[in-house]
Protein backbone atom coordinates (compact mmCIF):
# COMPACT_ATOMS: atom_id res chain seq x y z
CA UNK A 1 112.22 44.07 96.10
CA UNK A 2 115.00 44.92 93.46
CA UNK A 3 111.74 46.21 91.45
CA UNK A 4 110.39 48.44 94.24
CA UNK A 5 114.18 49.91 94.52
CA UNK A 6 114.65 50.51 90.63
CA UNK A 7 110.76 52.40 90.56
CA UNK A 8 112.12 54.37 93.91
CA UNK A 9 115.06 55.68 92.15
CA UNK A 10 113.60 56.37 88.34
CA UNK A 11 111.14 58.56 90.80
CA UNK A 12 114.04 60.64 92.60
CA UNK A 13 115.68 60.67 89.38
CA UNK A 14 112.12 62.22 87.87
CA UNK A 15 111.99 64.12 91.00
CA UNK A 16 115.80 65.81 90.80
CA UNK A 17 115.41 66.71 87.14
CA UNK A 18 111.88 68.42 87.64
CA UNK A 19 113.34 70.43 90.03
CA UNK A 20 116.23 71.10 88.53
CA UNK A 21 114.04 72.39 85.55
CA UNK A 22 112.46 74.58 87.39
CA UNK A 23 115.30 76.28 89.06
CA UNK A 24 116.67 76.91 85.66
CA UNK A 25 113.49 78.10 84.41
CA UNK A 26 113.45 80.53 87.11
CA UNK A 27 117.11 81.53 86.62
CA UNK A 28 116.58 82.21 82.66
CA UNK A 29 113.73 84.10 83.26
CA UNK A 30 114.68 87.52 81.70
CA UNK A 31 112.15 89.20 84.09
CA UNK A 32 112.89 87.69 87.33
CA UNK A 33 113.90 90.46 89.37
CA UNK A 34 115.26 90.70 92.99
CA UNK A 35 113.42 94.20 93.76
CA UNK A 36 109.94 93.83 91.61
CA UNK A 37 107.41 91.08 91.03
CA UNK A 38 106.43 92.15 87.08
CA UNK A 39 102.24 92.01 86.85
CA UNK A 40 100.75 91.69 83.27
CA UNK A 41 97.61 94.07 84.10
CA UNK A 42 95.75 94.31 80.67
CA UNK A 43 97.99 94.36 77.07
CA UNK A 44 100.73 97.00 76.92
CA UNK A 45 99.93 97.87 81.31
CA UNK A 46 102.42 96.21 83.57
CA UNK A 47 102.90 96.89 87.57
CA UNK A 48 106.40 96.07 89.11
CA UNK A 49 105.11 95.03 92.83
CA UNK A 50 107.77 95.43 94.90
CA UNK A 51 109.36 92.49 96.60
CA UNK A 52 109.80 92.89 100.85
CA UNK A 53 114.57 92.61 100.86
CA UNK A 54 116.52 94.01 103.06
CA UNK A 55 118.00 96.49 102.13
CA UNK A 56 115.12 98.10 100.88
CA UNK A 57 116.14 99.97 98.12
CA UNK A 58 112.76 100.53 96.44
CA UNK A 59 109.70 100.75 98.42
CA UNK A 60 107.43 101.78 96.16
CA UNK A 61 105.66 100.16 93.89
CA UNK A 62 105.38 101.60 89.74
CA UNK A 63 103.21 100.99 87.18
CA UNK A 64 104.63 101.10 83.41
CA UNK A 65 101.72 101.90 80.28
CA UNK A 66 102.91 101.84 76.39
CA UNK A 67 101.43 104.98 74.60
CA UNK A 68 102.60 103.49 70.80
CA UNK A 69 106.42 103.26 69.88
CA UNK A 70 107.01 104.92 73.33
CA UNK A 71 106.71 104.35 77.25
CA UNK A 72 105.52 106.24 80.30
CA UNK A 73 106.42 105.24 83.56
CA UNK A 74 104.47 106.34 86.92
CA UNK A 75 106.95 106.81 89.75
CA UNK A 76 110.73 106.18 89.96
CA UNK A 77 111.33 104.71 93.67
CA UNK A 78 113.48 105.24 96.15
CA UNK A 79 117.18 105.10 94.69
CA UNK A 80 118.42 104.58 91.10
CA UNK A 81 119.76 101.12 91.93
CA UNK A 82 115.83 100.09 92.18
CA UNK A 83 114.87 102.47 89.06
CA UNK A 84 117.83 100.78 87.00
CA UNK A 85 116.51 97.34 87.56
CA UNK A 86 113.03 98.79 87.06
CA UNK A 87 114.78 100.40 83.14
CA UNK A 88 116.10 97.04 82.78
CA UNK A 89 112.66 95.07 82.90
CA UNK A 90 110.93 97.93 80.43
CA UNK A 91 113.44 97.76 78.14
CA UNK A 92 112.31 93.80 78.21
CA UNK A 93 108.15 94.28 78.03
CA UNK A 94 108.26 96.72 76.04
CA UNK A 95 111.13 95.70 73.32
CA UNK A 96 113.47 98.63 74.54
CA UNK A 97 110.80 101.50 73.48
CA UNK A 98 111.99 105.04 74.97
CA UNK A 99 110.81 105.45 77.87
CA UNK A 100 109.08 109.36 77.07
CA UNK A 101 107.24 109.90 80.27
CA UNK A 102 107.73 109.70 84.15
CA UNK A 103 105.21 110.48 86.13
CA UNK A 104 105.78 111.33 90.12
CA UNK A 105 102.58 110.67 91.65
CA UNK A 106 103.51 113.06 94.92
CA UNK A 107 106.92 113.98 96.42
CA UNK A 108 107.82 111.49 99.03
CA UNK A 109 111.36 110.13 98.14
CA UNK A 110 110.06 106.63 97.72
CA UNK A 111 108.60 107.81 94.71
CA UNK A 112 110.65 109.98 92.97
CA UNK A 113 114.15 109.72 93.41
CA UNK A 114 115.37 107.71 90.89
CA UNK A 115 113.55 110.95 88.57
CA UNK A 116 117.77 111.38 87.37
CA UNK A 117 118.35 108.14 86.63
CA UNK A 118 115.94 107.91 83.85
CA UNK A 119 116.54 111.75 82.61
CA UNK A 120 120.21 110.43 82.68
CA UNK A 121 119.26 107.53 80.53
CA UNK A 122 116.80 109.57 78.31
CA UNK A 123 118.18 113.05 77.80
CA UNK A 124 116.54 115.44 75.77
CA UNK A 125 113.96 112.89 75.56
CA UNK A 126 111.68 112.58 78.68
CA UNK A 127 109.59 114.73 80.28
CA UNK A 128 108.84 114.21 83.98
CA UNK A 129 105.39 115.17 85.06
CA UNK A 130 103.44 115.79 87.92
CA UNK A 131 100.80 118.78 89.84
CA UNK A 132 102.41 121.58 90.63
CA UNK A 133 102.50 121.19 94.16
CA UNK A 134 104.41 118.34 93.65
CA UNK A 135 107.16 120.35 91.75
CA UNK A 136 107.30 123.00 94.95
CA UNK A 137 107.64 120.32 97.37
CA UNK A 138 110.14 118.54 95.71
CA UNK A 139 112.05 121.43 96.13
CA UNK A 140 111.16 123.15 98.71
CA UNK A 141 111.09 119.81 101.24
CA UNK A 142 112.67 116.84 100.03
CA UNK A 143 115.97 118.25 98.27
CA UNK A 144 116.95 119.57 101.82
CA UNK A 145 115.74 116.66 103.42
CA UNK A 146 118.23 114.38 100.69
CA UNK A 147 121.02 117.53 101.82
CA UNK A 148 120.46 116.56 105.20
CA UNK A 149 120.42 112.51 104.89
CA UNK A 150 124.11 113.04 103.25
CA UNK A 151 125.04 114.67 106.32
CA UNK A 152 122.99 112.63 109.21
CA UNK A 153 123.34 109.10 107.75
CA UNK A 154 127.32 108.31 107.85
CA UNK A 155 126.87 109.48 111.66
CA UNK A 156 123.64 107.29 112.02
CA UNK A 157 125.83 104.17 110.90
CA UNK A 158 128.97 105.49 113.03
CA UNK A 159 126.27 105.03 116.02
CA UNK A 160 124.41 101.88 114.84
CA UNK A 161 128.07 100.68 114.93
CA UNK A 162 129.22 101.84 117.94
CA UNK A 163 126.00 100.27 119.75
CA UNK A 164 126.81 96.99 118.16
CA UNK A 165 130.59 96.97 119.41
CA UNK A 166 129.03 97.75 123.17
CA UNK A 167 126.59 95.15 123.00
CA UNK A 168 124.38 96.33 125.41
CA UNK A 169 120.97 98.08 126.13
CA UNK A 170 120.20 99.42 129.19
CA UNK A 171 122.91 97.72 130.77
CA UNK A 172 122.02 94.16 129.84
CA UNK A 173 123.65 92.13 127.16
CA UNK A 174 122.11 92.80 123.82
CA UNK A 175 119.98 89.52 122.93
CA UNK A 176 120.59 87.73 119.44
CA UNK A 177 117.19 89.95 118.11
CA UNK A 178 118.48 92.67 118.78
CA UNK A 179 121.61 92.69 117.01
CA UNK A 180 120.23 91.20 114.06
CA UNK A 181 118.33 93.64 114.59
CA UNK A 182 120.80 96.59 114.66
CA UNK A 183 123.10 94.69 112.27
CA UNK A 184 119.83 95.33 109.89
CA UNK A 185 119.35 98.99 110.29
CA UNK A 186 123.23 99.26 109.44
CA UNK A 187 123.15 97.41 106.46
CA UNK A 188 120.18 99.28 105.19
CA UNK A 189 122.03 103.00 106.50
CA UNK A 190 124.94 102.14 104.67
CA UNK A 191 123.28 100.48 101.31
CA UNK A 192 121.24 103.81 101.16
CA UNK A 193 123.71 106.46 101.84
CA UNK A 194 125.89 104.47 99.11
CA UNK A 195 122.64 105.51 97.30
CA UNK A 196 122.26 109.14 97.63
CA UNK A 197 125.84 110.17 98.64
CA UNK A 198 126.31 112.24 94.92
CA UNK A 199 122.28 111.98 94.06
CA UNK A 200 120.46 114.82 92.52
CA UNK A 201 117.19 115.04 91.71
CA UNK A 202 115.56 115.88 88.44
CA UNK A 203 112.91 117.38 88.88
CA UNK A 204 109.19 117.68 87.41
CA UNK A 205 109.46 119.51 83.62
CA UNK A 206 105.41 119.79 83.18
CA UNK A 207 103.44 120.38 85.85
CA UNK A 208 99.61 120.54 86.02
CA UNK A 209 96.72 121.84 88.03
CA UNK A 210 94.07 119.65 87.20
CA UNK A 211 94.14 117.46 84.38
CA UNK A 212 96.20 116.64 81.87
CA UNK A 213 95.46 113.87 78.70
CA UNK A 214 97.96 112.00 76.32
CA UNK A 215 96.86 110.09 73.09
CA UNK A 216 98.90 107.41 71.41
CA UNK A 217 96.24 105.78 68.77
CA UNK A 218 93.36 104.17 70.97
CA UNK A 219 95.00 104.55 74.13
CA UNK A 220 94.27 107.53 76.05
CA UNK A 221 96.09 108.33 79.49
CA UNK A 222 94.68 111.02 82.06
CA UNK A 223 96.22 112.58 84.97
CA UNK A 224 94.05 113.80 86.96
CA UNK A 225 93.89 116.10 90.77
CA UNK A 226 90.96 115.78 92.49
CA UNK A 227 92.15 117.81 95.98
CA UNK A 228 94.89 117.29 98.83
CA UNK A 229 95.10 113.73 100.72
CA UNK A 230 98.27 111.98 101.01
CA UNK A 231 100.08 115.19 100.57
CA UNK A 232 99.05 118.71 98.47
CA UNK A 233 99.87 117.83 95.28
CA UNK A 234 99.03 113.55 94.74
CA UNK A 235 97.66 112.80 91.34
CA UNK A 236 96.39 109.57 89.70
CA UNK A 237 96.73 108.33 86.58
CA UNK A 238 93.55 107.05 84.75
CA UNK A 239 93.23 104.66 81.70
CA UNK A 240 89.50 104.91 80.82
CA UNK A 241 89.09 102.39 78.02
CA UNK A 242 91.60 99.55 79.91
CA UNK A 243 90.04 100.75 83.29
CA UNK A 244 93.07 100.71 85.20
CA UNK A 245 93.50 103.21 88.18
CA UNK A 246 97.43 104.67 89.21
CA UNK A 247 96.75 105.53 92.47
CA UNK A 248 100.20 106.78 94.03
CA UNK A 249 100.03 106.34 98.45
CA UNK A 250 96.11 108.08 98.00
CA UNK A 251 95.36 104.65 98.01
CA UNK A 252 97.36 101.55 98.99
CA UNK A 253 97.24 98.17 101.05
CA UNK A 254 96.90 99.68 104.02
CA UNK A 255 96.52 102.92 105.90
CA UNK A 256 98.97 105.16 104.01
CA UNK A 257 101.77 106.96 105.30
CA UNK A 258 99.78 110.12 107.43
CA UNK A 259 103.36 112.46 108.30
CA UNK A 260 101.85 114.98 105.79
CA UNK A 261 98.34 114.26 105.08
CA UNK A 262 95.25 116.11 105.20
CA UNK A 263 92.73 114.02 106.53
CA UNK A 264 89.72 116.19 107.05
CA UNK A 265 89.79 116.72 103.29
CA UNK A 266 91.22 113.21 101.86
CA UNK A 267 87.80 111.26 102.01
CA UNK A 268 86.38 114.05 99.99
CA UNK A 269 89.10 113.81 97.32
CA UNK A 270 88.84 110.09 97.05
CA UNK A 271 85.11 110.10 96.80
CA UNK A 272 86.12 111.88 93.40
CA UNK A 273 88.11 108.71 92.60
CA UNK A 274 85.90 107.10 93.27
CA UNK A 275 83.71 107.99 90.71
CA UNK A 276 86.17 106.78 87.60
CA UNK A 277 85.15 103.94 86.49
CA UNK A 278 88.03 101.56 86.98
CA UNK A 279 87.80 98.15 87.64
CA UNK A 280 91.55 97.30 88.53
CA UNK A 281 94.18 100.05 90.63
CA UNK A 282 98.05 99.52 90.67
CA UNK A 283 98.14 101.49 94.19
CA UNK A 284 101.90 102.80 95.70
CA UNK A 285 102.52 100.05 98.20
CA UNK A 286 100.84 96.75 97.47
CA UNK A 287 99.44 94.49 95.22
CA UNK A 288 97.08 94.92 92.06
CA UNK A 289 93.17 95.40 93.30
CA UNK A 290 90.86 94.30 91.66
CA UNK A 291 87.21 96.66 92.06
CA UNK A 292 86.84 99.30 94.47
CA UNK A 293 87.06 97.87 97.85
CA UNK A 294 90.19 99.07 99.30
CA UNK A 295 89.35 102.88 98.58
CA UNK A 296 85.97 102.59 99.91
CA UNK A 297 87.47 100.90 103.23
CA UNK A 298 90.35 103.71 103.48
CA UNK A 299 86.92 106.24 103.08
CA UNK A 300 85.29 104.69 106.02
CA UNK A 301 87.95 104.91 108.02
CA UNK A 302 88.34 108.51 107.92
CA UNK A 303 84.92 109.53 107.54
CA UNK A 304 84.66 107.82 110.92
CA UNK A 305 88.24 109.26 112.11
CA UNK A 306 87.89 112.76 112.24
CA UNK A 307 84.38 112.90 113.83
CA UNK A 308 85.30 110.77 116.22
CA UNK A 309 88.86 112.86 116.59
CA UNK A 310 86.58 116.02 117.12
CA UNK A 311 84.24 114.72 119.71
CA UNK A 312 87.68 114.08 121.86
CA UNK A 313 89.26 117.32 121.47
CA UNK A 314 85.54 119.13 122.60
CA UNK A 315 85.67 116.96 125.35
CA UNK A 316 89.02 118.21 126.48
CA UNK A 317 90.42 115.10 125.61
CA UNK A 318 94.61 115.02 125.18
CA UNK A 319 96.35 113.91 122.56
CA UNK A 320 97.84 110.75 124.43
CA UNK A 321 93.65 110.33 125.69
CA UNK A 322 92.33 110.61 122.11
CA UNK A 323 94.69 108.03 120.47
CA UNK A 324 93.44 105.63 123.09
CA UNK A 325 90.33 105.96 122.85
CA UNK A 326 89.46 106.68 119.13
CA UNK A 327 91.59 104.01 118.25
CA UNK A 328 89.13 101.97 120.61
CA UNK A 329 86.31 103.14 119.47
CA UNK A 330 87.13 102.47 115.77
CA UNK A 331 89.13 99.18 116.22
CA UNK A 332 85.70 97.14 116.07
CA UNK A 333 85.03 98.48 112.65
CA UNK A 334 87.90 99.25 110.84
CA UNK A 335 90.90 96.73 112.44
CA UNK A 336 90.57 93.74 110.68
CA UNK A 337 90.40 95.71 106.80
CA UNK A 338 94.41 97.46 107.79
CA UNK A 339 97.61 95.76 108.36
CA UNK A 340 99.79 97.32 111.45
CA UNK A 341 96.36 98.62 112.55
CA UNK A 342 97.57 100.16 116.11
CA UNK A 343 100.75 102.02 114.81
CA UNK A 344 98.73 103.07 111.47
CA UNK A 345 95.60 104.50 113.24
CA UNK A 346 97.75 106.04 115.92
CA UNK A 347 99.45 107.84 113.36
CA UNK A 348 96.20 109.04 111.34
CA UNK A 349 94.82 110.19 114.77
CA UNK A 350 97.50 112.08 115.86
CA UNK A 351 97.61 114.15 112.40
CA UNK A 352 93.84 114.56 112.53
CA UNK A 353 93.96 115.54 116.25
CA UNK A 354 97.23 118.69 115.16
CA UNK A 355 94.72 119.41 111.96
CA UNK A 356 91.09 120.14 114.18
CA UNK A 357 93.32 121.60 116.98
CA UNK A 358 94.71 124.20 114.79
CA UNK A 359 91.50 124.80 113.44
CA UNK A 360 89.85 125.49 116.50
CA UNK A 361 92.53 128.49 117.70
């Protein structure tokens, strides 16, 4: 008995001091990070995944490629708290090399406003690249769309919190969802407006209409348009020797973001992706992919989209009509390959269906 009690306790005691090894393994782990998972893609290529927090301060994912004694880094996220930490962890891959280039893949603020914080950090030094569409839209759209989130957001949290105080919906009694629920959006309102309140953006210093190339000794990296999609002006970054694909939100996890798409041309401009020969993409939301498979299922979505979006508009179809029944008559195909399938595909239908109707006037 005493035996079977001493062997139970040198076990816990085995047990508490594995554990407690581990916790301070992860705790002294210089690249542990509370926004970004760091992925080792192939030598001298790193992805920072982001991690799902709340507040989401990030968003989108970046990918981070050595060109010799210097860095570039493709996309800057959503607020310089998230491209700080993601300066912090170069510094530490890369044995603080200067970081020389920043690439914005398109002009959604996910992806490009913490563009200052690394022109602050770098001055004189970096260039920030990306197609020149990207460069007009920056400023023609999402400067006075940051102008206007100074102004709308310390109202939207005067509401959230005004809602909370009433406790009610409809007349009924809030239940404990939903003000965990509102107590969410208020924390992530406030967290971002602390963000942005004296943010400006830098913007693009090289722009590009089809292709650009840098060299640093073997290591070539190309940028490289191949038509609208995502937005007007989305570019990916190609490493042809390393075979690694920088997609941006042309290609990611799921069905990307359609608010400003062009879907009647995006298949067409991925099917020139398509033909790199990459065997591994870091896409804008997501993790690493290995092979082709994603891209080819986001093509086969909308090659059967807007066909099937045309058929309902010459059949008189509404816009309510058509998201019901495209999204029904694609769901057997395409569902199970997309997360948040029903508001995803809604989305992609209703910007195909506004794209063919204007087309038709």
């Amino acid at each position: 008995m005493k035996r079977r009690i001493l062997m139970k306790s040198i076990s816990l005691l085995v047990l508490f001091f594995a554990l407690s090894h581990n916790a301070f393994a992860q705790q002294a782990d210089p690249l542990a990070s509370d926004y970004f998972t760091v992925k080792p893609v192939v030598p001298g290529v790193w992805a920072l995944i982001v991690k799902q927090r709340a507040p989401s301060l990030a968003v989108s994912n970046a990918a981070v490629i050595e060109l010799g004694d210097k860095v570039m880094i493709i996309d800057s996220h959503l607020t310089p708290s998230a491209a700080r930490e993601a300066a912090r962890l170069i510094a530490l891959m890369t044995n603080n090399k200067t970081v020389r280039y920043l690439v914005n893949t398109h002009w959604h603020p996910d992806h490009i406003q913490g563009n200052s914080t690394y022109s602050s950090a770098f001055p004189g030094v970096l260039d920030i690249i990306s197609h020149t569409n990207t460069r007009r839209d920056i400023v023609s759209i999402e400067i006075p769309f940051l102008k206007d989130q100074k102004q709308l957001l310390p109202k939207q949290i005067a509401d959230f919190k005004t809602r909370l105080a009433i406790g009610r919906v409809e007349g009924r009694p809030m239940t404990d969802a939903q003000k965990r629920q509102l107590e969410g959006q208020i924390a992530q309102a406030e967290a971002l407006f602390k963000e942005i309140e004296n943010l400006e953006i830098a913007l693009p210093t090289l722009t590009l209409d089809r292709s650009m190339s840098l060299h640093a000794g073997d290591r070539q990296v190309q940028i490289l348009y191949f038509g609208r999609g995502h937005t007007e002006g989305d570019v990916v970054v190609f490493l042809p020797k390393e075979k690694v694909l920088v997609t941006g939100d042309l290609v990611t996890n799921g069905i990307p973001l359609m608010r400003d798409a062009f879907p009647l041309e995006w298949s067409a401009t991925l099917a020139g992706v398509e033909k790199l020969d990459y065997t591994q993409t870091i896409p804008g939301h997501g993790d690493v992919q290995q092979g082709k498979e994603r891209l080819q299922m986001l093509r086969a979505f909308l090659d059967d989209l807007v066909p099937a979006v045309r058929r309902a508009i010459e059949a008189g179809k509404t816009l309510d009509e058509t998201k019901a029944s495209v999204k029904a008559e694609l769901a057997p195909r395409h569902e199970k390959n997309f997360t948040s399938w029903s508001n995803a595909s809604e989305a992609a239908i209703t910007r195909a269906y506004n794209h063919l109707a204007t087309t038709r006037r």
